[in-house]
Structures are given as structure tokens and as C-alpha cells.
PDB file of N, CA and C in Angstrom:
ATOM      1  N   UNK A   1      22.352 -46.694   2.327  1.00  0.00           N
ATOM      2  CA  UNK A   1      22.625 -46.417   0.929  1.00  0.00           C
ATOM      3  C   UNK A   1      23.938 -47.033   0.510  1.00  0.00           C
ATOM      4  N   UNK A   2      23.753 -47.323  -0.865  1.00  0.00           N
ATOM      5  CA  UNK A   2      25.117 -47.071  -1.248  1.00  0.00           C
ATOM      6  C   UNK A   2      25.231 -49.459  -1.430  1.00  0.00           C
ATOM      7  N   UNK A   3      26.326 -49.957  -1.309  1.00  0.00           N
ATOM      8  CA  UNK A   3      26.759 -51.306  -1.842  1.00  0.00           C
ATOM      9  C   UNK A   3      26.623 -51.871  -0.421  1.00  0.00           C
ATOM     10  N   UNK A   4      26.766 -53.329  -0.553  1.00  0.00           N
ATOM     11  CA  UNK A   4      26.772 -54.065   0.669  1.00  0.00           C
ATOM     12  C   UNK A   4      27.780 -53.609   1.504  1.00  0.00           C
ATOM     13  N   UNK A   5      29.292 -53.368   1.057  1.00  0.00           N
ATOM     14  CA  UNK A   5      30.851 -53.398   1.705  1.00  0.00           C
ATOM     15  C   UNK A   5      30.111 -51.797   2.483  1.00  0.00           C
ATOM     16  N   UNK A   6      29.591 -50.708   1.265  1.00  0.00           N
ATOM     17  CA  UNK A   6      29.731 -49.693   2.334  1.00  0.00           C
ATOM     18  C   UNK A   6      28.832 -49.709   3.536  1.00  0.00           C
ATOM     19  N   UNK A   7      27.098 -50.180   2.989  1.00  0.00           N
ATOM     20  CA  UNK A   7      26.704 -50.038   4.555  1.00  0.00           C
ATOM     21  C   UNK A   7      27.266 -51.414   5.074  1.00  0.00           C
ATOM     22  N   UNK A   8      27.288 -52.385   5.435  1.00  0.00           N
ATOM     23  CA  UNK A   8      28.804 -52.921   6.319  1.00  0.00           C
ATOM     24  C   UNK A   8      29.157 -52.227   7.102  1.00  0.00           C
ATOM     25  N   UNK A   9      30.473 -51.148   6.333  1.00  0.00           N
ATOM     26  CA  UNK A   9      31.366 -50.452   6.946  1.00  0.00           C
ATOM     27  C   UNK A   9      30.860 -49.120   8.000  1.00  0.00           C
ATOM     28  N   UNK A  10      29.456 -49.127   7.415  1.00  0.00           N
ATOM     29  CA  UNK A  10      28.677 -47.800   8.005  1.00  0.00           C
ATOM     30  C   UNK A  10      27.952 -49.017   9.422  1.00  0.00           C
ATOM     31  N   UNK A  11      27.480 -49.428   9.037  1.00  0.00           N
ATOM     32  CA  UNK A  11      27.073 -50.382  10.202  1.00  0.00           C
ATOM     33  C   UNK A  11      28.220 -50.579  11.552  1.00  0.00           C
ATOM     34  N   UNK A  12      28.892 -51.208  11.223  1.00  0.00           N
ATOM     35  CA  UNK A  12      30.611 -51.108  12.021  1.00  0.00           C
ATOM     36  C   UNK A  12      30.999 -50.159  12.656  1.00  0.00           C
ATOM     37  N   UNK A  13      30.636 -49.059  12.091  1.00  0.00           N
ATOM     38  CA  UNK A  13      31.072 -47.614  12.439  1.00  0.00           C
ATOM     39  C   UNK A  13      30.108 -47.211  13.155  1.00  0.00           C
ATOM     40  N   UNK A  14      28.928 -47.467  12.941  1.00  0.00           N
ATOM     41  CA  UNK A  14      27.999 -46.784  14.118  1.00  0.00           C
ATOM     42  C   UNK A  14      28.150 -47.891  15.556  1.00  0.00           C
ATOM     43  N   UNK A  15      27.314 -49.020  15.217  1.00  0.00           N
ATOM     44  CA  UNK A  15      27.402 -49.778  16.425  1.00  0.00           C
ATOM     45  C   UNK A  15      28.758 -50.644  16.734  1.00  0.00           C
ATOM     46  N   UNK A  16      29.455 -50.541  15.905  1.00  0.00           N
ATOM     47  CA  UNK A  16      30.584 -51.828  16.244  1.00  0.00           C
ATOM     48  C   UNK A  16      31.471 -51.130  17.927  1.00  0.00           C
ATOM     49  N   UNK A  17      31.575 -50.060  17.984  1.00  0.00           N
ATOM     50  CA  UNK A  17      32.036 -49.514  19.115  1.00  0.00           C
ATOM     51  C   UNK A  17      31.200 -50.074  20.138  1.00  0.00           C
ATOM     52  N   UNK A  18      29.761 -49.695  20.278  1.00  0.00           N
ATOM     53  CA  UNK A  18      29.092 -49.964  21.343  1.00  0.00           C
ATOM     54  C   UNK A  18      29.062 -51.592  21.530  1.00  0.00           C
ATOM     55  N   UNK A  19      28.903 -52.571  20.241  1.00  0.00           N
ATOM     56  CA  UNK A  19      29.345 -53.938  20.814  1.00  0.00           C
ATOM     57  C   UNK A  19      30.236 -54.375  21.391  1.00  0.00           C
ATOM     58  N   UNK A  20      31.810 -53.726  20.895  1.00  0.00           N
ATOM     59  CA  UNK A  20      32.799 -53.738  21.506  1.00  0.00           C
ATOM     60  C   UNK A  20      32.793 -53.699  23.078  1.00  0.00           C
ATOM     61  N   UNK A  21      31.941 -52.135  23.608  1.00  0.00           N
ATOM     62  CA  UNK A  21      31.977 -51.836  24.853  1.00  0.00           C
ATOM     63  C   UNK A  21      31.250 -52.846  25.709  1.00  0.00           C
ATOM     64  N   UNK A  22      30.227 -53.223  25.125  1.00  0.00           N
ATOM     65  CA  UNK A  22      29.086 -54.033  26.104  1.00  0.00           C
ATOM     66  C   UNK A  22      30.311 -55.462  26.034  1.00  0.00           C
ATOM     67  N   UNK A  23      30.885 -56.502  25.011  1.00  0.00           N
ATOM     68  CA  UNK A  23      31.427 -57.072  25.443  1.00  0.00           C
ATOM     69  C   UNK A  23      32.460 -57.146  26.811  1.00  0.00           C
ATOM     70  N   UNK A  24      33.358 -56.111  26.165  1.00  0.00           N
ATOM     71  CA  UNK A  24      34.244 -55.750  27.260  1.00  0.00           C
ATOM     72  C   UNK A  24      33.473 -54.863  29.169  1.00  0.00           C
ATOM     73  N   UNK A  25      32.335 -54.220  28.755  1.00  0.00           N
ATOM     74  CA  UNK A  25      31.830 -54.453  30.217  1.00  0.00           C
ATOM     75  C   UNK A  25      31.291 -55.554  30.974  1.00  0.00           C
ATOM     76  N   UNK A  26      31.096 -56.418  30.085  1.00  0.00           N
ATOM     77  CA  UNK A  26      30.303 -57.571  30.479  1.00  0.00           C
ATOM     78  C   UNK A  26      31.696 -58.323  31.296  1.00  0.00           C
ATOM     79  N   UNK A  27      32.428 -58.397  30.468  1.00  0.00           N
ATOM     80  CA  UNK A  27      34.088 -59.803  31.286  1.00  0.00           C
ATOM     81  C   UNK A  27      34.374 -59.078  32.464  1.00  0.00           C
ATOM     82  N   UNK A  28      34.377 -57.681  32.618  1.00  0.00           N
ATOM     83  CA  UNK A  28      34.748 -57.282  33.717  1.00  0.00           C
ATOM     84  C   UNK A  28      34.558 -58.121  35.162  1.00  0.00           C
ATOM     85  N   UNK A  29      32.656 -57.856  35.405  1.00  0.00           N
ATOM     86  CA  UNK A  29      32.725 -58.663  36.340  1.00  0.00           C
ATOM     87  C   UNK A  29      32.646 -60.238  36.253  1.00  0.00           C
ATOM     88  N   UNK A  30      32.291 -60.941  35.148  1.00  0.00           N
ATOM     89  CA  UNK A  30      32.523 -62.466  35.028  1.00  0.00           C
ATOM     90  C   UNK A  30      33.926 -62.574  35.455  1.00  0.00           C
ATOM     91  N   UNK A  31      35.134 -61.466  35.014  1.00  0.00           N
ATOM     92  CA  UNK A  31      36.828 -62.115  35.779  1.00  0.00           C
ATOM     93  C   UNK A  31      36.879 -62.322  36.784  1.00  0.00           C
ATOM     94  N   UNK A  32      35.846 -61.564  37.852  1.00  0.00           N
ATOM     95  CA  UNK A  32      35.845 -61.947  39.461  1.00  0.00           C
ATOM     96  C   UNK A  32      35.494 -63.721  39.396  1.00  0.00           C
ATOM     97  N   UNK A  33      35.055 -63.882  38.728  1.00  0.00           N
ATOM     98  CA  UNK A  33      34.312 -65.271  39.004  1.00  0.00           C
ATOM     99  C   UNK A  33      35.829 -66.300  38.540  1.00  0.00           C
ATOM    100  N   UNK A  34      36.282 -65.816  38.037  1.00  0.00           N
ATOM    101  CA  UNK A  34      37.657 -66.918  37.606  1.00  0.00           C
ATOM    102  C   UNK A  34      39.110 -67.020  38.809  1.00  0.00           C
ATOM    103  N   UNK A  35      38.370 -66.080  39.558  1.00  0.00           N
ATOM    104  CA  UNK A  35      39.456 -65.693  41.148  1.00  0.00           C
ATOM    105  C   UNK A  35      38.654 -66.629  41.998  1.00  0.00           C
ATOM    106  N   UNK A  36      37.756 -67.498  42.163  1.00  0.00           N
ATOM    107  CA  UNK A  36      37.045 -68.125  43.007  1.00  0.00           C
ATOM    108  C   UNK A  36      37.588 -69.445  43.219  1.00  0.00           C
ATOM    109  N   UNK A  37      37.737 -70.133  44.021  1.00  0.00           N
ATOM    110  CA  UNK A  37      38.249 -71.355  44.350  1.00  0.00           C
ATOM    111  C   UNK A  37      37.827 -72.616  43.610  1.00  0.00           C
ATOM    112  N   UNK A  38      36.201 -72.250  43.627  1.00  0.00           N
ATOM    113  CA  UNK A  38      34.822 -73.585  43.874  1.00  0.00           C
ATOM    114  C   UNK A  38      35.160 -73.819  42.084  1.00  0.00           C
ATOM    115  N   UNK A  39      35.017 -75.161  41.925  1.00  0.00           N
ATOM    116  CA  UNK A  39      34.433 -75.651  41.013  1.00  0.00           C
ATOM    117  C   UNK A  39      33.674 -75.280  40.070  1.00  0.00           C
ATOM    118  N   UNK A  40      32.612 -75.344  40.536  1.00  0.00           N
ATOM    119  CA  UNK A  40      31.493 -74.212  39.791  1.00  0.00           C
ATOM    120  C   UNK A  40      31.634 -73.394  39.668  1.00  0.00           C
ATOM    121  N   UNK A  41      32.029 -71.870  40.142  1.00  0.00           N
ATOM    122  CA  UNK A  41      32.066 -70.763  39.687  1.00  0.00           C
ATOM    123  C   UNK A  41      33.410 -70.742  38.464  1.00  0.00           C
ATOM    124  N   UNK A  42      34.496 -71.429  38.755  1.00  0.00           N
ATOM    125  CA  UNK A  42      35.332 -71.613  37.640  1.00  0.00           C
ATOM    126  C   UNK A  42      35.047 -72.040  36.389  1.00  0.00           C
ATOM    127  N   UNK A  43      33.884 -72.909  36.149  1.00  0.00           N
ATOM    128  CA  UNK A  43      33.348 -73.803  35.364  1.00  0.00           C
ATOM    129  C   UNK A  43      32.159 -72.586  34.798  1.00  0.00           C
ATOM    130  N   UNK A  44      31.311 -71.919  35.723  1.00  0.00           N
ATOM    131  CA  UNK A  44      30.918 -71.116  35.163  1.00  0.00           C
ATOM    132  C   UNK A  44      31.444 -69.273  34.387  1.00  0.00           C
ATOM    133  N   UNK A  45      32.411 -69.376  34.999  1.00  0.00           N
ATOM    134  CA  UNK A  45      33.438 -68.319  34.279  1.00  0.00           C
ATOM    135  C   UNK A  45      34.260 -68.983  33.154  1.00  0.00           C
ATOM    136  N   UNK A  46      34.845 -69.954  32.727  1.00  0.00           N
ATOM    137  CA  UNK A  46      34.406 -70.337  31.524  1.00  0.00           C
ATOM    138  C   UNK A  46      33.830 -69.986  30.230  1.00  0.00           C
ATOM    139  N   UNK A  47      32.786 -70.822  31.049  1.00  0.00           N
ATOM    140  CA  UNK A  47      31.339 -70.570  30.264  1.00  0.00           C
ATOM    141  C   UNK A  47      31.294 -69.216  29.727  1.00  0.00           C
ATOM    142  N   UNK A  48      31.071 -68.811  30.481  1.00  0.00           N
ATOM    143  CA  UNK A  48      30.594 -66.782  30.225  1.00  0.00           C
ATOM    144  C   UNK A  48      31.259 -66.072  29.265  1.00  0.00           C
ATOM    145  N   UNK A  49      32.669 -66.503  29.556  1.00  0.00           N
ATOM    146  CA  UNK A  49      34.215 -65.969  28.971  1.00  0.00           C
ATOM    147  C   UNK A  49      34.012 -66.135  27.250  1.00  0.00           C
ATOM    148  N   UNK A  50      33.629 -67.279  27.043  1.00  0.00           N
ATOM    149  CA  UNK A  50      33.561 -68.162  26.018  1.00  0.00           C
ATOM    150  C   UNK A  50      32.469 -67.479  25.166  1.00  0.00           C
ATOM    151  N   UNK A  51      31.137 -67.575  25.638  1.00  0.00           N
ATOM    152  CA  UNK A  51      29.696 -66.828  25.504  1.00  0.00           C
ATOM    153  C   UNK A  51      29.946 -65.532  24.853  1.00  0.00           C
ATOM    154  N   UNK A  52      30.732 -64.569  25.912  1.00  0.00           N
ATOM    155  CA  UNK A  52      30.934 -63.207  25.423  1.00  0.00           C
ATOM    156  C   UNK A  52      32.035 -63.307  23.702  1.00  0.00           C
ATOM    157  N   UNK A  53      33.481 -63.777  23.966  1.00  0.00           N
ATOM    158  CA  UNK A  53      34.014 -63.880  23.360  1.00  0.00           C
ATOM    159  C   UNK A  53      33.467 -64.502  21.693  1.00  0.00           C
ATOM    160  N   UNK A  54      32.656 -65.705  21.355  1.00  0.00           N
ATOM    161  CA  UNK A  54      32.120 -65.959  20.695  1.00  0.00           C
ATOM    162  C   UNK A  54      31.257 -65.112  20.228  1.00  0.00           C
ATOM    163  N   UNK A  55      30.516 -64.352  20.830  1.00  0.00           N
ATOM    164  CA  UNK A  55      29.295 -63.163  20.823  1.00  0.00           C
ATOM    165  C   UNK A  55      29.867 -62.351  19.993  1.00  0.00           C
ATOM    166  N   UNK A  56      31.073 -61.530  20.719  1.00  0.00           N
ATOM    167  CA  UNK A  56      31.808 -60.292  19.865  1.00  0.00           C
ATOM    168  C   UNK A  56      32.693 -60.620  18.888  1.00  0.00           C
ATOM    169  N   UNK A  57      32.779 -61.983  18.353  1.00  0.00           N
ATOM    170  CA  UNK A  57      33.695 -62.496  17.435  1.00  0.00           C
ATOM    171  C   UNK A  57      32.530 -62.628  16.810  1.00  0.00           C
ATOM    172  N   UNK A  58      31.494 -63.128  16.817  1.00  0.00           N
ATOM    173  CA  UNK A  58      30.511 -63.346  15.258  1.00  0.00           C
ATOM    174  C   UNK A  58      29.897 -61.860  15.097  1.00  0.00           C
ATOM    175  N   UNK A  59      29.577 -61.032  16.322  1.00  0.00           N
ATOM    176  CA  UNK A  59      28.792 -59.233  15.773  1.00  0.00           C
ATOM    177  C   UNK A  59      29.921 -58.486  15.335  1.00  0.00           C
ATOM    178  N   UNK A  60      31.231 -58.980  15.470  1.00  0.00           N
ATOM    179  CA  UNK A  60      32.053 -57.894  14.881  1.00  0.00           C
ATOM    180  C   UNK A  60      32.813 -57.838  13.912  1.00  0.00           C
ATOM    181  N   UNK A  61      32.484 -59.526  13.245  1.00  0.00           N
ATOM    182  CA  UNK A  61      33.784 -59.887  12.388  1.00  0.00           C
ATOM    183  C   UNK A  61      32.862 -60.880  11.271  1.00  0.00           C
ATOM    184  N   UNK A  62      32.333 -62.128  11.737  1.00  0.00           N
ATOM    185  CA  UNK A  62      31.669 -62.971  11.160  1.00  0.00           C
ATOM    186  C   UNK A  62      30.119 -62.268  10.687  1.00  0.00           C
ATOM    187  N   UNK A  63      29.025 -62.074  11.219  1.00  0.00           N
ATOM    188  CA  UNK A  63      28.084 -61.234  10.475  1.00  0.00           C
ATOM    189  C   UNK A  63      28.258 -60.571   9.371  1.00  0.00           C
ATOM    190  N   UNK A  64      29.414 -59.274   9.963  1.00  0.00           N
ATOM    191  CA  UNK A  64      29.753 -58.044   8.853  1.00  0.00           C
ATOM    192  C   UNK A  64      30.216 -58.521   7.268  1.00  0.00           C
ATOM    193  N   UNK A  65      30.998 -59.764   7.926  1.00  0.00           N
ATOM    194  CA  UNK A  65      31.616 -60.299   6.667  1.00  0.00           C
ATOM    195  C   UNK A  65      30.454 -60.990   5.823  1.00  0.00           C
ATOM    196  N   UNK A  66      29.529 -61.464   6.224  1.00  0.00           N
ATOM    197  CA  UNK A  66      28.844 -62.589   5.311  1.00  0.00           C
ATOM    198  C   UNK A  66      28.065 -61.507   5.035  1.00  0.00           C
ATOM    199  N   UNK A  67      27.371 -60.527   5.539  1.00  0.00           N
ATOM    200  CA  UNK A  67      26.421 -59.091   5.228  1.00  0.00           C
ATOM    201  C   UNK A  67      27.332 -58.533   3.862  1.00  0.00           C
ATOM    202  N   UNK A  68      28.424 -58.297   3.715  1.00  0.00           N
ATOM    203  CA  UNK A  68      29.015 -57.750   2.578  1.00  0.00           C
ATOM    204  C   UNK A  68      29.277 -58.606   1.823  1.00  0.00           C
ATOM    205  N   UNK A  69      29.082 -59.974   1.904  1.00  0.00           N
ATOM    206  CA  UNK A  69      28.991 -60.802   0.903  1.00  0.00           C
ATOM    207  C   UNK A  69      27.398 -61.391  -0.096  1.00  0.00           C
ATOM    208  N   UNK A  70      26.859 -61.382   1.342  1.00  0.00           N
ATOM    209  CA  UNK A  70      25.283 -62.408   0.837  1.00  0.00           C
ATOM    210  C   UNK A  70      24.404 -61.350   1.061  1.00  0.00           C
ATOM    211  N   UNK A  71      24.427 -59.821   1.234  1.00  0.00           N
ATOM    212  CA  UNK A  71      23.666 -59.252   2.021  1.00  0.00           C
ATOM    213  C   UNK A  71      22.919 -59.082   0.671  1.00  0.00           C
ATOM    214  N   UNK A  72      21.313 -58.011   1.343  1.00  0.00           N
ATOM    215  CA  UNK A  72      20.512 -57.714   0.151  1.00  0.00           C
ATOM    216  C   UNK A  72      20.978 -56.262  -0.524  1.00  0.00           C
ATOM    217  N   UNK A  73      20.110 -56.754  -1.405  1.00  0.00           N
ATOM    218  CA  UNK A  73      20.168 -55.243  -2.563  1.00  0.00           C
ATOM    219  C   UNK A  73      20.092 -54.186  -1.834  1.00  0.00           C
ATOM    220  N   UNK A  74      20.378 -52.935  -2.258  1.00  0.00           N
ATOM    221  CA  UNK A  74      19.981 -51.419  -1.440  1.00  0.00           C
ATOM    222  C   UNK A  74      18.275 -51.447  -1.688  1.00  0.00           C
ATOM    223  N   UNK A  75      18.017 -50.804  -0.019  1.00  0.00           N
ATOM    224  CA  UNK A  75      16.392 -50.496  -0.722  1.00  0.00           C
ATOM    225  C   UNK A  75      15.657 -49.513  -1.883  1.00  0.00           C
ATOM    226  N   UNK A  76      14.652 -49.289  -2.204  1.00  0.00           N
ATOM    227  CA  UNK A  76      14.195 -48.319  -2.925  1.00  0.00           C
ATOM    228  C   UNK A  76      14.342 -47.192  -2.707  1.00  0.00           C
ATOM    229  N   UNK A  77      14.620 -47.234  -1.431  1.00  0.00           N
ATOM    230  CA  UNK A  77      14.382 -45.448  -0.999  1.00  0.00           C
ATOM    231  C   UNK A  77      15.763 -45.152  -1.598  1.00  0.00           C
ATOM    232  N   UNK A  78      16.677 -46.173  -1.480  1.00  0.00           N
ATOM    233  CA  UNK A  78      18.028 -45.397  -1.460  1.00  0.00           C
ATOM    234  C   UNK A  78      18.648 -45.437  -3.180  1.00  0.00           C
ATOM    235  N   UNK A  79      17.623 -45.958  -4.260  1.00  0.00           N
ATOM    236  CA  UNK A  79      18.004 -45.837  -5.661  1.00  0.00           C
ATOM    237  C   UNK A  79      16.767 -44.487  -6.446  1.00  0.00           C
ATOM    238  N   UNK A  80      15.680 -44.904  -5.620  1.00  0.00           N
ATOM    239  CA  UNK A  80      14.520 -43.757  -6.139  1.00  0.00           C
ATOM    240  C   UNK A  80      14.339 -42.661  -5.523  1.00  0.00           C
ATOM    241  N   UNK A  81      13.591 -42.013  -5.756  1.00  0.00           N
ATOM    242  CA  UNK A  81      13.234 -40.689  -5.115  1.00  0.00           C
ATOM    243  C   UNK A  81      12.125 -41.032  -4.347  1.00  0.00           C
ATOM    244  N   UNK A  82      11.864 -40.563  -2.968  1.00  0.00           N
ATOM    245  CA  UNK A  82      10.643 -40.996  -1.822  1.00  0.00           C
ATOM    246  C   UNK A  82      10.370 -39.814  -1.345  1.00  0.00           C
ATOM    247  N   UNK A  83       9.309 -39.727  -0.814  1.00  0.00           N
ATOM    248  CA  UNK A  83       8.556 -38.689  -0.051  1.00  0.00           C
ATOM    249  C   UNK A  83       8.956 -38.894   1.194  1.00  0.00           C
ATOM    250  N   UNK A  84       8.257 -38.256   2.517  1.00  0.00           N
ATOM    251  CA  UNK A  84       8.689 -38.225   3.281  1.00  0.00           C
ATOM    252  C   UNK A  84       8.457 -39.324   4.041  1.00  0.00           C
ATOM    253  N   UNK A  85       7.392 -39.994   3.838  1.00  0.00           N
ATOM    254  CA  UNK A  85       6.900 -41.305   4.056  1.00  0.00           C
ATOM    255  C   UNK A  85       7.094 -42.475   3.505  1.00  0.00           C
ATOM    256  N   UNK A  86       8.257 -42.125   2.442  1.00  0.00           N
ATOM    257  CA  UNK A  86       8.887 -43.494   2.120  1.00  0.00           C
ATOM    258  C   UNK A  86       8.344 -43.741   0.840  1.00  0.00           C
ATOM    259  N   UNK A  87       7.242 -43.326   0.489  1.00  0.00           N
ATOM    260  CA  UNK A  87       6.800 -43.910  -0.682  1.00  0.00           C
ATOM    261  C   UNK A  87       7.108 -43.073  -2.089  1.00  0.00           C
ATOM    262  N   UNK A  88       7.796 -44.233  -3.164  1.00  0.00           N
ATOM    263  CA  UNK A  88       8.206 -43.873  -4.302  1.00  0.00           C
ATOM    264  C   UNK A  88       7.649 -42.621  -4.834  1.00  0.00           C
ATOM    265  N   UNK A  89       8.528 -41.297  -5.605  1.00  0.00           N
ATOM    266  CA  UNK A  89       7.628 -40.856  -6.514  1.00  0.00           C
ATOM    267  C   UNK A  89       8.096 -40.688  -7.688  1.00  0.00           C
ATOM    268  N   UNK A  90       6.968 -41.076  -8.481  1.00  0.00           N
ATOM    269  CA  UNK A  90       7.876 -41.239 -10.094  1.00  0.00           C
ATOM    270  C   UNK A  90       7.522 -39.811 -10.330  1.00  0.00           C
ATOM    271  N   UNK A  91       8.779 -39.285 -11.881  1.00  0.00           N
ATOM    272  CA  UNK A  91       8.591 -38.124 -12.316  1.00  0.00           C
ATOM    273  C   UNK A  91       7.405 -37.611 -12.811  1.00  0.00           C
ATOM    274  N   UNK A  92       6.681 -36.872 -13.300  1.00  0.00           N
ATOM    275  CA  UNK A  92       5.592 -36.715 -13.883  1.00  0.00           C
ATOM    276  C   UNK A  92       5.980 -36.921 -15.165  1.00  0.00           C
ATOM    277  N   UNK A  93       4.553 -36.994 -16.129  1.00  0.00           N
ATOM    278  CA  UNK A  93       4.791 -37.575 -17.483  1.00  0.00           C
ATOM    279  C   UNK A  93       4.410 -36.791 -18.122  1.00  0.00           C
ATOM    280  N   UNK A  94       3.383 -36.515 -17.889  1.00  0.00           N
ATOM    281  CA  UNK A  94       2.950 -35.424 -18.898  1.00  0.00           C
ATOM    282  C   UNK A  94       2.628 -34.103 -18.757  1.00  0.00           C
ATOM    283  N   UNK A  95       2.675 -32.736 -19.595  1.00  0.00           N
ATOM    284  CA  UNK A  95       2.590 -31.526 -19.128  1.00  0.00           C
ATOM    285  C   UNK A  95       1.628 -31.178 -17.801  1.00  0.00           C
ATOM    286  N   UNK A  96       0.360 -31.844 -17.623  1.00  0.00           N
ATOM    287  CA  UNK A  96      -0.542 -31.363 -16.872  1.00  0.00           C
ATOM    288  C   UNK A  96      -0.020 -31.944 -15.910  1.00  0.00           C
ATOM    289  N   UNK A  97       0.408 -33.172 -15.285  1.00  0.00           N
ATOM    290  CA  UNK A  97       1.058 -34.110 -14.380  1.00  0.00           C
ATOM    291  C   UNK A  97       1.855 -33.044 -13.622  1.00  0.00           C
ATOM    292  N   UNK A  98       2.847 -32.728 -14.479  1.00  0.00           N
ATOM    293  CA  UNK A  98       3.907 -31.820 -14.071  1.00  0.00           C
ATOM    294  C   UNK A  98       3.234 -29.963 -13.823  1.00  0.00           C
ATOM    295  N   UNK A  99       2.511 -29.869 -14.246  1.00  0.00           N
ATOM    296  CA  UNK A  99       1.458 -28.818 -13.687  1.00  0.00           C
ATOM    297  C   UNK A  99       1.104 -28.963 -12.235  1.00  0.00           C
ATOM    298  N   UNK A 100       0.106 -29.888 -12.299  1.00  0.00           N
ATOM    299  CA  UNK A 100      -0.190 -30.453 -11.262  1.00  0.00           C
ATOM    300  C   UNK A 100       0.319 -30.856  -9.445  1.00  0.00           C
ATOM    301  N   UNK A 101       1.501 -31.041 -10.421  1.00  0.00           N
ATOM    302  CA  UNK A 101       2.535 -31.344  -9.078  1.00  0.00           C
ATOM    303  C   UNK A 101       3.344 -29.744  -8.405  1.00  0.00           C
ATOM    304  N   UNK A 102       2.957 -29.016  -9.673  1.00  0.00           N
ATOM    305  CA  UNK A 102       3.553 -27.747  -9.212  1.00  0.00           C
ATOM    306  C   UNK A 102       2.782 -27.327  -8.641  1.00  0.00           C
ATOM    307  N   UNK A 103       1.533 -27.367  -8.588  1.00  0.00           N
ATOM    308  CA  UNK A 103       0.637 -26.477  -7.479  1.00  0.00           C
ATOM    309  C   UNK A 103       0.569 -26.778  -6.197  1.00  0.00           C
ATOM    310  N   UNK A 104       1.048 -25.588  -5.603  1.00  0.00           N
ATOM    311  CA  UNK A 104       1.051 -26.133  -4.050  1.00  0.00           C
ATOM    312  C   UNK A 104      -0.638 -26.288  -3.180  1.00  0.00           C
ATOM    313  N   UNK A 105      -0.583 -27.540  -2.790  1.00  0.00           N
ATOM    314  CA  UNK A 105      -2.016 -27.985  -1.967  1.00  0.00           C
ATOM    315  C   UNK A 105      -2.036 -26.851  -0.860  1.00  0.00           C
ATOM    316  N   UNK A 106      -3.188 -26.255  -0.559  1.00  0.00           N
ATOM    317  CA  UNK A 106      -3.362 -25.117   0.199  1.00  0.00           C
ATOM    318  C   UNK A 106      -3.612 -25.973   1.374  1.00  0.00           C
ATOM    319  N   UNK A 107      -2.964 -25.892   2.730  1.00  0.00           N
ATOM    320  CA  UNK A 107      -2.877 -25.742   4.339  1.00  0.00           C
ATOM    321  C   UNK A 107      -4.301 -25.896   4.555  1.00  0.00           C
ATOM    322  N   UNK A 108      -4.156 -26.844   5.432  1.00  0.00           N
ATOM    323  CA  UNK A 108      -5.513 -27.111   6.400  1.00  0.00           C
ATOM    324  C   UNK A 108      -5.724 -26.039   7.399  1.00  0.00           C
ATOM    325  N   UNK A 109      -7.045 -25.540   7.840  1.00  0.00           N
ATOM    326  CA  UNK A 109      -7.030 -24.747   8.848  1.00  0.00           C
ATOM    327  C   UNK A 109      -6.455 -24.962  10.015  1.00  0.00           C
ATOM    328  N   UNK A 110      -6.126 -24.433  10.784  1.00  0.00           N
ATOM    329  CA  UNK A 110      -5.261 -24.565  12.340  1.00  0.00           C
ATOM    330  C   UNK A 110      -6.753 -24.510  12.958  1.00  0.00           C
ATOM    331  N   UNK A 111      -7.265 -25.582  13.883  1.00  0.00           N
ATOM    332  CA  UNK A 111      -8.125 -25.325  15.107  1.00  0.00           C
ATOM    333  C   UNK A 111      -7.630 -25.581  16.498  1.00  0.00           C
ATOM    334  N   UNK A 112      -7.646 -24.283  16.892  1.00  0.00           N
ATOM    335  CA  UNK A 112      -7.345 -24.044  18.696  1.00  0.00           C
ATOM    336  C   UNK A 112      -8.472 -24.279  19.535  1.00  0.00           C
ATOM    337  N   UNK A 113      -8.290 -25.384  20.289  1.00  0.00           N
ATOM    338  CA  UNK A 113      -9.017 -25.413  21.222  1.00  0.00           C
ATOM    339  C   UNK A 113      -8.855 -24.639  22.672  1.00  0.00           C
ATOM    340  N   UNK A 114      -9.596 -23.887  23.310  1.00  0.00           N
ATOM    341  CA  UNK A 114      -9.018 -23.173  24.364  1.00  0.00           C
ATOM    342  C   UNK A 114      -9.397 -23.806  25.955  1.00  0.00           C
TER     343      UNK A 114
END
């Protein structure tokens, strides 16, 4: 609900922690790989370093930003009134409409199977 900036900021707030964490668990063990002598494993710690870092620099900073800029409209649910299933309901219009809607639909029977 609500403008691009706030869900953004609501977005951020829920997952931006957990991206944070998975980045930062991830370098943990790739730093072993930058203690290695060989060629390759240096070359591939690097790599990884780079991978992650780029990763949590565009999910935590670059996305959010262009989402509160270019993002879409709020959905329907969150300007209209919806049922529980999502789907729109307009007000009633006319006296019987609004009758109508006041009567409560009577409960299906309960069948127990034993």
C-alpha cells in the first residue's frame, strides 16, 4: 500500500536485513579462499568477492532506488475495497442492492464423515 518511496521503504525493512545477512554469510567462507597461495583460488576469490559485493550493492541500493522512481502504481486492492479473495467490491447502488447485500447467505451444512 501506500506510494512507490513507502513500499520501497517497507520492502527494505522487511527483506533488506536478510539480504544483508546472506551477503555477509556468503564472504565468510569465500575469505578462506583469498588466504590460499595458488593462482586460481586467488583469482577465484576475486571473482566471488566481486559477485557478492555487486549482488548486495544492486538488492540494496540500486533496485530500491529505481523501484521508487519507475516503479508501478499501487494495486487495486490497496485503493478499493476487496473481499477476501481479492476481488473488487463496488458499493451497492440501489436500495434493493444494498438490501441484498445485507442479508446474510445462510451456512452450508457441516458433513461428518465417521
Amino acid at each position: 500500500r501506500g506510494s512507490r518511496t513507502a513500499r520501497t521503504r517497507g520492502a527494505l525493512r522487511e527483506i533488506g536485513g536478510a539480504v544483508l545477512e546472506g551477503a555477509v554469510s556468503t564472504m565468510i567462507p569465500v575469505a578462506i579462499l583469498g588466504l590460499a597461495s595458488s593462482y586460481v583460488f586467488q583469482v577465484f576469490h576475486q571473482m566471488l568477492v566481486s559477485i557478492i559485493v555487486l549482488g548486495a550493492f544492486n538488492g540494496l541500493i540500486v533496485l530500491p532506488v529505481l523501484l521508487s522512481l519507475v516503479g508501478s502504481a499501487p494495486l487495486a486492492s490497496a485503493t478499493k475495497r476487496c473481499d477476501e479473495e481479492g476481488r473488487v467490491v463496488r458499493p451497492p447502488t440501489t436500495d434493493t442492492e444494498a438490501a441484498l447485500a445485507a442479508q446474510a447467505l445462510p451456512t452450508p451444512p457441516v458433513i461428518v464423515v465417521a
